[in-house]
C-alpha atoms as a PDB file:
ATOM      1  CA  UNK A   1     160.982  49.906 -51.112  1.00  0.00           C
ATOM      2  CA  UNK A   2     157.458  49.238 -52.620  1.00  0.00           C
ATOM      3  CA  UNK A   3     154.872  48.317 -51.067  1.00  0.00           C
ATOM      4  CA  UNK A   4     154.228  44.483 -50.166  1.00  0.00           C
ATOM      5  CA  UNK A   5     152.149  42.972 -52.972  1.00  0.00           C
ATOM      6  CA  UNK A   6     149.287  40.965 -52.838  1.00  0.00           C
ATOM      7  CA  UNK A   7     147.013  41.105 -49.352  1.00  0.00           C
ATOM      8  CA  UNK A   8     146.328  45.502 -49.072  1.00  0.00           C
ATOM      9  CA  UNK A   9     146.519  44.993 -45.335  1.00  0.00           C
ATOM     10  CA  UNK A  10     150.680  43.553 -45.517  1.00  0.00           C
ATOM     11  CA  UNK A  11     151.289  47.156 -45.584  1.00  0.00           C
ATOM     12  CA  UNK A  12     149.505  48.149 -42.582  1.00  0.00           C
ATOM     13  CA  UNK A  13     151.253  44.779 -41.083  1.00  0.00           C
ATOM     14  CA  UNK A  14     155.076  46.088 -41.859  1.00  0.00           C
ATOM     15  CA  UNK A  15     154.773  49.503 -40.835  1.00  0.00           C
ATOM     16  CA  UNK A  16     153.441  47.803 -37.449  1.00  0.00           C
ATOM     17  CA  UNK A  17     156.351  45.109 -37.627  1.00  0.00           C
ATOM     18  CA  UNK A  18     159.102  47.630 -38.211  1.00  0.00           C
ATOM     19  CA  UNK A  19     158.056  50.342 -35.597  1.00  0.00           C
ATOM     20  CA  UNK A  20     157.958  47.320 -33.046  1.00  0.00           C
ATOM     21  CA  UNK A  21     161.355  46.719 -33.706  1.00  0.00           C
ATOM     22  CA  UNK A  22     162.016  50.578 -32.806  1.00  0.00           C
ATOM     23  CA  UNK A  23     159.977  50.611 -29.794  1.00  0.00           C
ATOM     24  CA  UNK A  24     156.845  52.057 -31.212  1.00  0.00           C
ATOM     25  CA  UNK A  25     154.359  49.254 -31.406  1.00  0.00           C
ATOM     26  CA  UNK A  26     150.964  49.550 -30.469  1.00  0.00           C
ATOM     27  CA  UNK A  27     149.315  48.482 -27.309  1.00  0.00           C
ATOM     28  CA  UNK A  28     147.125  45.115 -27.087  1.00  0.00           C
ATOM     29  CA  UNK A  29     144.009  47.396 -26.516  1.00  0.00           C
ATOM     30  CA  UNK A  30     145.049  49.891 -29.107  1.00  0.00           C
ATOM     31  CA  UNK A  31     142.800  49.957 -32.625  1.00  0.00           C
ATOM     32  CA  UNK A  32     144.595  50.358 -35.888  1.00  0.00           C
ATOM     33  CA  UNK A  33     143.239  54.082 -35.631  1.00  0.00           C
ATOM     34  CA  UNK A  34     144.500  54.897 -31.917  1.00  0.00           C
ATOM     35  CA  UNK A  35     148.078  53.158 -32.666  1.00  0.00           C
ATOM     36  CA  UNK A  36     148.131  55.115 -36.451  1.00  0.00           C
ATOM     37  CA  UNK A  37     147.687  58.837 -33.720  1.00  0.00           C
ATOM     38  CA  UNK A  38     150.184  57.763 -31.246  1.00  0.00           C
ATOM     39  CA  UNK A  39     152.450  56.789 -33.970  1.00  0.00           C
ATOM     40  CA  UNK A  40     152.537  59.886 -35.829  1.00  0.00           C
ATOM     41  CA  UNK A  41     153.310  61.729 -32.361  1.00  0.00           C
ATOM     42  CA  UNK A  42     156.440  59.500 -32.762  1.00  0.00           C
ATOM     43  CA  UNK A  43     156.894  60.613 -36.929  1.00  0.00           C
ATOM     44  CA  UNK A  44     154.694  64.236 -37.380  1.00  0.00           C
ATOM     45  CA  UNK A  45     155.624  64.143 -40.806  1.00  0.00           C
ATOM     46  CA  UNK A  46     154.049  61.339 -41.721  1.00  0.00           C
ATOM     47  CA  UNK A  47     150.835  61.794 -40.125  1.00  0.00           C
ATOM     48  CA  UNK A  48     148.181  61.705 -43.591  1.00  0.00           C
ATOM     49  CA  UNK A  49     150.120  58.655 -44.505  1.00  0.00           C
ATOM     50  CA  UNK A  50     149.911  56.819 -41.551  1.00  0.00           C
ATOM     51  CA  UNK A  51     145.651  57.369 -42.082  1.00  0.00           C
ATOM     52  CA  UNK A  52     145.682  56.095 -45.565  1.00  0.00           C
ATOM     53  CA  UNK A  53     148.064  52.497 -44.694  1.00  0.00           C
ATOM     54  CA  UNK A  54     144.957  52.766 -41.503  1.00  0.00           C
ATOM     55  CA  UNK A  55     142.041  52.934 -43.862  1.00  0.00           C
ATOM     56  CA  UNK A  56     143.246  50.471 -46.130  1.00  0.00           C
ATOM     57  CA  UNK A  57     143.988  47.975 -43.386  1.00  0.00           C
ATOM     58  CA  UNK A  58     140.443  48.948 -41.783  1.00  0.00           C
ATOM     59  CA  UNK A  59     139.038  48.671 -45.132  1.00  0.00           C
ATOM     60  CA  UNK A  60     140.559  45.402 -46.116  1.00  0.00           C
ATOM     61  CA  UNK A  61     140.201  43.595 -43.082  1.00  0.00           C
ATOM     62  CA  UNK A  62     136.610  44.761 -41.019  1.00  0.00           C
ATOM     63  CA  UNK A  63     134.821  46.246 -44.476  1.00  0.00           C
ATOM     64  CA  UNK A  64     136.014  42.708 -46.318  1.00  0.00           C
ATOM     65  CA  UNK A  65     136.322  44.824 -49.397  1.00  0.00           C
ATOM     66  CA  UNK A  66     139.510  45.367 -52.152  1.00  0.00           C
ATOM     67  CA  UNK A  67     140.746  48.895 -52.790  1.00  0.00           C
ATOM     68  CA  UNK A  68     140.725  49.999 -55.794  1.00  0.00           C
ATOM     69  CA  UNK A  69     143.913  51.156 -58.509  1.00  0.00           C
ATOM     70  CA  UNK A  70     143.732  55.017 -57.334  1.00  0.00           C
ATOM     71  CA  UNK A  71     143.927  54.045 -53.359  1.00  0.00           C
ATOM     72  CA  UNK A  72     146.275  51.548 -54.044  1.00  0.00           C
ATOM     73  CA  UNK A  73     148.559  53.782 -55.637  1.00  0.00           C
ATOM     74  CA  UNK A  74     148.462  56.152 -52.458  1.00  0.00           C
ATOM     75  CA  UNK A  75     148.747  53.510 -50.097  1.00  0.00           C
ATOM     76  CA  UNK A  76     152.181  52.513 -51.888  1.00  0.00           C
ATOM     77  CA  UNK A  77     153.172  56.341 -52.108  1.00  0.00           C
ATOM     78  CA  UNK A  78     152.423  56.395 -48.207  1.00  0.00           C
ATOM     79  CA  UNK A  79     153.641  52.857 -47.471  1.00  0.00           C
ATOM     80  CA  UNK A  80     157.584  54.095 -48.449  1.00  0.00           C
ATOM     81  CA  UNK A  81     157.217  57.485 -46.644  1.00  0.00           C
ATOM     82  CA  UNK A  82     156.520  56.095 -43.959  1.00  0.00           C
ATOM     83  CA  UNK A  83     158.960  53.322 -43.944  1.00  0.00           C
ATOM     84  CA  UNK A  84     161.429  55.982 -44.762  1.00  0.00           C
ATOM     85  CA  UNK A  85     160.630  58.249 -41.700  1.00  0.00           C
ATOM     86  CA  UNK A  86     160.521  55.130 -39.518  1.00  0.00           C
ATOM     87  CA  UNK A  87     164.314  54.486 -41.096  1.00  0.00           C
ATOM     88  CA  UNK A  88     165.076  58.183 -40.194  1.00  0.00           C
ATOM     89  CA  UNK A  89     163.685  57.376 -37.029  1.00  0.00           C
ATOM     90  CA  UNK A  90     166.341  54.233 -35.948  1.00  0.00           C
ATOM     91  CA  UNK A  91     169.147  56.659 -37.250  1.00  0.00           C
ATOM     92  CA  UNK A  92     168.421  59.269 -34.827  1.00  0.00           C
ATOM     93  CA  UNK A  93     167.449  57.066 -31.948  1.00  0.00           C
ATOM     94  CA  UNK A  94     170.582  54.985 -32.689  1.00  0.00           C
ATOM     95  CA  UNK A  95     173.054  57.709 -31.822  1.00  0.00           C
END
């Protein structure tokens, strides 16, 4: 699935949103960079991708600033790997 359109920081939002659902959401003190390390504990593989959806959000929302075509195509490229992994993830925790 592609990444949300519109507001750069949705993606950031939905990565959050579905690893809640798994179990993995970040604590109340946690920043978006702190949660992005103890998430990738959870999904190694995913680790640079994880730091790109974090930038963008950190970008977006505390630097008040767009991204531009060439990070927007990486944050969609790391947007569905990681919502992939995360899917990977429930599979193996499911069983």
């Amino acid at each position: 699935r592609d990444r949300p359109e519109g507001d750069d920081s949705l993606a950031y939002r939905g990565i959050v949103s579905l690893a809640a659902r798994l179990g993995y959401g970040p604590h109340p003190s946690q920043t978006e960079y702190e949660y992005a390390g103890t998430l990738s504990e959870a999904i190694p593989s995913v680790r640079e991708d994880l730091f790109v959806v974090t930038d963008a959000q950190v970008q977006t929302t505390y630097g008040e600033r767009d991204l531009d075509d060439e990070h927007r195509g990486m944050l969609s490229g790391a947007y569905a790997r990681i919502r992939t992994a995360l899917l990977r993830l429930s599979l193996r925790w499911r069983r």
